[in-house]
N, C-alpha and C. Protein backbone atom coordinates (compact mmCIF):
# COMPACT_ATOMS: atom_id res chain seq x y z
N UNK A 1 42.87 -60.49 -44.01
CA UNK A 1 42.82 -59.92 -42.68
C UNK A 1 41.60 -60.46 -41.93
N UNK A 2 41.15 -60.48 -40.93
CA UNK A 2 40.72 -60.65 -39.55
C UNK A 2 39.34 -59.83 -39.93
N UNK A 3 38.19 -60.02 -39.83
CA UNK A 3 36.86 -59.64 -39.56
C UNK A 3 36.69 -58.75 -39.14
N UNK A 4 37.02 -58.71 -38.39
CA UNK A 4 36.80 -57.69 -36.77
C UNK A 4 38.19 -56.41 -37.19
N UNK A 5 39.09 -56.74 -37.86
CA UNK A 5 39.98 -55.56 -38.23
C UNK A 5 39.23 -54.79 -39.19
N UNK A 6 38.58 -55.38 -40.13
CA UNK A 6 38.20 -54.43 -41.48
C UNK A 6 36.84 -53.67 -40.54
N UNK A 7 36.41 -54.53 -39.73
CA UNK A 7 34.88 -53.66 -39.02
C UNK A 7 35.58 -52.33 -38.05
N UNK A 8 36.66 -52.30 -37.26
CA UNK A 8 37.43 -51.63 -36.84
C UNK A 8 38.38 -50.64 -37.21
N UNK A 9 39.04 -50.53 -38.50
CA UNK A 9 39.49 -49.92 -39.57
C UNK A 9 39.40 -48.57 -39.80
N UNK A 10 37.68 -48.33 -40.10
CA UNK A 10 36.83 -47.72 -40.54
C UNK A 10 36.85 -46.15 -39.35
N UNK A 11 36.67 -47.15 -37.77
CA UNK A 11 36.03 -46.81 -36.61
C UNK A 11 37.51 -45.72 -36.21
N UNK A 12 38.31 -46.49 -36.67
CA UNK A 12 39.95 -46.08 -36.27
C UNK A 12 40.18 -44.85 -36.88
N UNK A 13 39.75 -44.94 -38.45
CA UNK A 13 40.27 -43.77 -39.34
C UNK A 13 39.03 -42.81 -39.14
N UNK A 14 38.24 -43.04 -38.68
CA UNK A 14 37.44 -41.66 -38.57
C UNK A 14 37.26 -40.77 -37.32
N UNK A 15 37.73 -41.64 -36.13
CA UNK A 15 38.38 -41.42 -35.10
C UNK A 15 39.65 -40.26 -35.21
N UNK A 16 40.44 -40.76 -35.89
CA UNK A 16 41.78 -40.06 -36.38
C UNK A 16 42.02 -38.65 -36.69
N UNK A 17 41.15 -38.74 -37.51
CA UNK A 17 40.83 -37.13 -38.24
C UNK A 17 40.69 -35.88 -37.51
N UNK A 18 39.98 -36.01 -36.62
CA UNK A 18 39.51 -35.29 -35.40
C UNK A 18 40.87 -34.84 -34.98
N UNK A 19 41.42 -36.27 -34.12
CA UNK A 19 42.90 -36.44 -33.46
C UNK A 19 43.78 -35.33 -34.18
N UNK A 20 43.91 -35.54 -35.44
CA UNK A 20 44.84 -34.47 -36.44
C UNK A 20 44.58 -33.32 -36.16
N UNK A 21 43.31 -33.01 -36.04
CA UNK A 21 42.72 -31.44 -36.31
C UNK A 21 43.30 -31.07 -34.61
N UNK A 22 42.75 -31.61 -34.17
CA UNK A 22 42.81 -31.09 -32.57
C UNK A 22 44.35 -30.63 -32.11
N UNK A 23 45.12 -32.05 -32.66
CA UNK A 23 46.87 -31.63 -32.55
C UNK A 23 47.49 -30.88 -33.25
N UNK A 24 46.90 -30.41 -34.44
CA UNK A 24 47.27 -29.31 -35.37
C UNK A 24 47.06 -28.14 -34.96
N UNK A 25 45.78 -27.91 -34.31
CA UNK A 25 45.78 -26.34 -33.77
C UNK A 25 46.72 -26.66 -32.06
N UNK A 26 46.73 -27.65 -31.80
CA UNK A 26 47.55 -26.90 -30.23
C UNK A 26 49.50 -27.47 -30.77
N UNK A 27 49.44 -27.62 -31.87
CA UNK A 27 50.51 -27.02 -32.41
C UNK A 27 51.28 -25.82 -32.86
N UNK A 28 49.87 -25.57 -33.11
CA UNK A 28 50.07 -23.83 -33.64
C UNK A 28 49.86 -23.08 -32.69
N UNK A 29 49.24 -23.58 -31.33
CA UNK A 29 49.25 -22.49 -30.11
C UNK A 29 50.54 -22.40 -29.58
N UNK A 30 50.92 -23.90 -28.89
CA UNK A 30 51.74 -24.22 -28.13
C UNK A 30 53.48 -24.90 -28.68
N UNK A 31 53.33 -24.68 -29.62
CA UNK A 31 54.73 -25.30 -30.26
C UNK A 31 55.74 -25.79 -29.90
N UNK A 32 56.09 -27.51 -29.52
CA UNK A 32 57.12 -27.81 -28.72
C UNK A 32 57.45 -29.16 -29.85
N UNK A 33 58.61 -29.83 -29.78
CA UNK A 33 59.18 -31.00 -29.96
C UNK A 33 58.16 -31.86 -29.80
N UNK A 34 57.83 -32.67 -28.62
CA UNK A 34 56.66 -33.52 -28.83
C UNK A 34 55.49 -33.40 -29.67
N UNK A 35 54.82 -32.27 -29.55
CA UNK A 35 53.82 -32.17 -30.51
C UNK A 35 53.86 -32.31 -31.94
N UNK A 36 54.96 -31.87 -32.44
CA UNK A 36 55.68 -32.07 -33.54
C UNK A 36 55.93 -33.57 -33.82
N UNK A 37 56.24 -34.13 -33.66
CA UNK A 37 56.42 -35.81 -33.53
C UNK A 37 55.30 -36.26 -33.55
N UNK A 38 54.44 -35.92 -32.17
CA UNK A 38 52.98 -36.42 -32.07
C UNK A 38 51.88 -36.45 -33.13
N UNK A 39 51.85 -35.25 -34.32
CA UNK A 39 51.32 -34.87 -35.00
C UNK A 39 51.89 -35.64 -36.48
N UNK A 40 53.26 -35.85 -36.78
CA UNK A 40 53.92 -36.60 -37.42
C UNK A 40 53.49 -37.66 -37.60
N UNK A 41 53.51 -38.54 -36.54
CA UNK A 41 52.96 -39.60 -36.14
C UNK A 41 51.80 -40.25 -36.62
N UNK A 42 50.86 -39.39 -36.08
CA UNK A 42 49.53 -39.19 -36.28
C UNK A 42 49.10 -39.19 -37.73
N UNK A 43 49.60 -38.12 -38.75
CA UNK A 43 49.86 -38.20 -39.94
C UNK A 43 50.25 -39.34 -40.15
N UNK A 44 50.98 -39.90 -40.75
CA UNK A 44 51.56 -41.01 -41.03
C UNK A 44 50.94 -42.18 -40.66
N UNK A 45 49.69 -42.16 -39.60
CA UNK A 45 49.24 -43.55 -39.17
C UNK A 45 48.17 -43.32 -40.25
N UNK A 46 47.48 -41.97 -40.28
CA UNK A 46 46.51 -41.11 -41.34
C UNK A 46 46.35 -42.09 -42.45
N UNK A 47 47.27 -41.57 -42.86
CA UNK A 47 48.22 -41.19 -44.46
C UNK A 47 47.95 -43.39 -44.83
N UNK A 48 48.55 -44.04 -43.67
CA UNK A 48 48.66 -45.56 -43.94
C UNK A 48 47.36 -45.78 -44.36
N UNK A 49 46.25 -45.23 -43.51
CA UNK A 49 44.80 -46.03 -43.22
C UNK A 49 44.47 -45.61 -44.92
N UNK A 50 44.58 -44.47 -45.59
CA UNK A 50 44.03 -44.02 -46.80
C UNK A 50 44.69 -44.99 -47.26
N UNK A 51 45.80 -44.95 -48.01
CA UNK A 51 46.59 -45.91 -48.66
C UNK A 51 46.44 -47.59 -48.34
N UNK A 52 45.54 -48.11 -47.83
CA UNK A 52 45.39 -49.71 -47.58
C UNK A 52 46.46 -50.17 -46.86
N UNK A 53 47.62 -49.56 -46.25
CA UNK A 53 48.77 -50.44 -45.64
C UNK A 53 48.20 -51.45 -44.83
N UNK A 54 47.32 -50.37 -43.70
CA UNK A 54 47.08 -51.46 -42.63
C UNK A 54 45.36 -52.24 -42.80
């Protein structure tokens, strides 16, 4: 991979975490279809960065 991806990576997945927490509670306030997806999503981009996919 690319230099500048592995220096960025890092910046991305710790960024993320936050993202989760924040969409997890206005999931639990506000409960709709999008958020649900959004949060899915989100997970799953998570879930890649731990696991080395990307």
């Amino acid at each position: 991979m690319q230099k500048w991806w592995w220096n960025t990576r890092n910046t991305v997945r710790g960024v993320l975490f936050p993202l989760i927490c924040i969409q997890f509670v206005r999931t639990l306030i506000f409960p709709n279809g999008l958020d649900v997806i959004l949060l899915f999503v989100l997970f799953l981009a998570y879930l890649g960065f731990l696991l080395d996919v990307y």
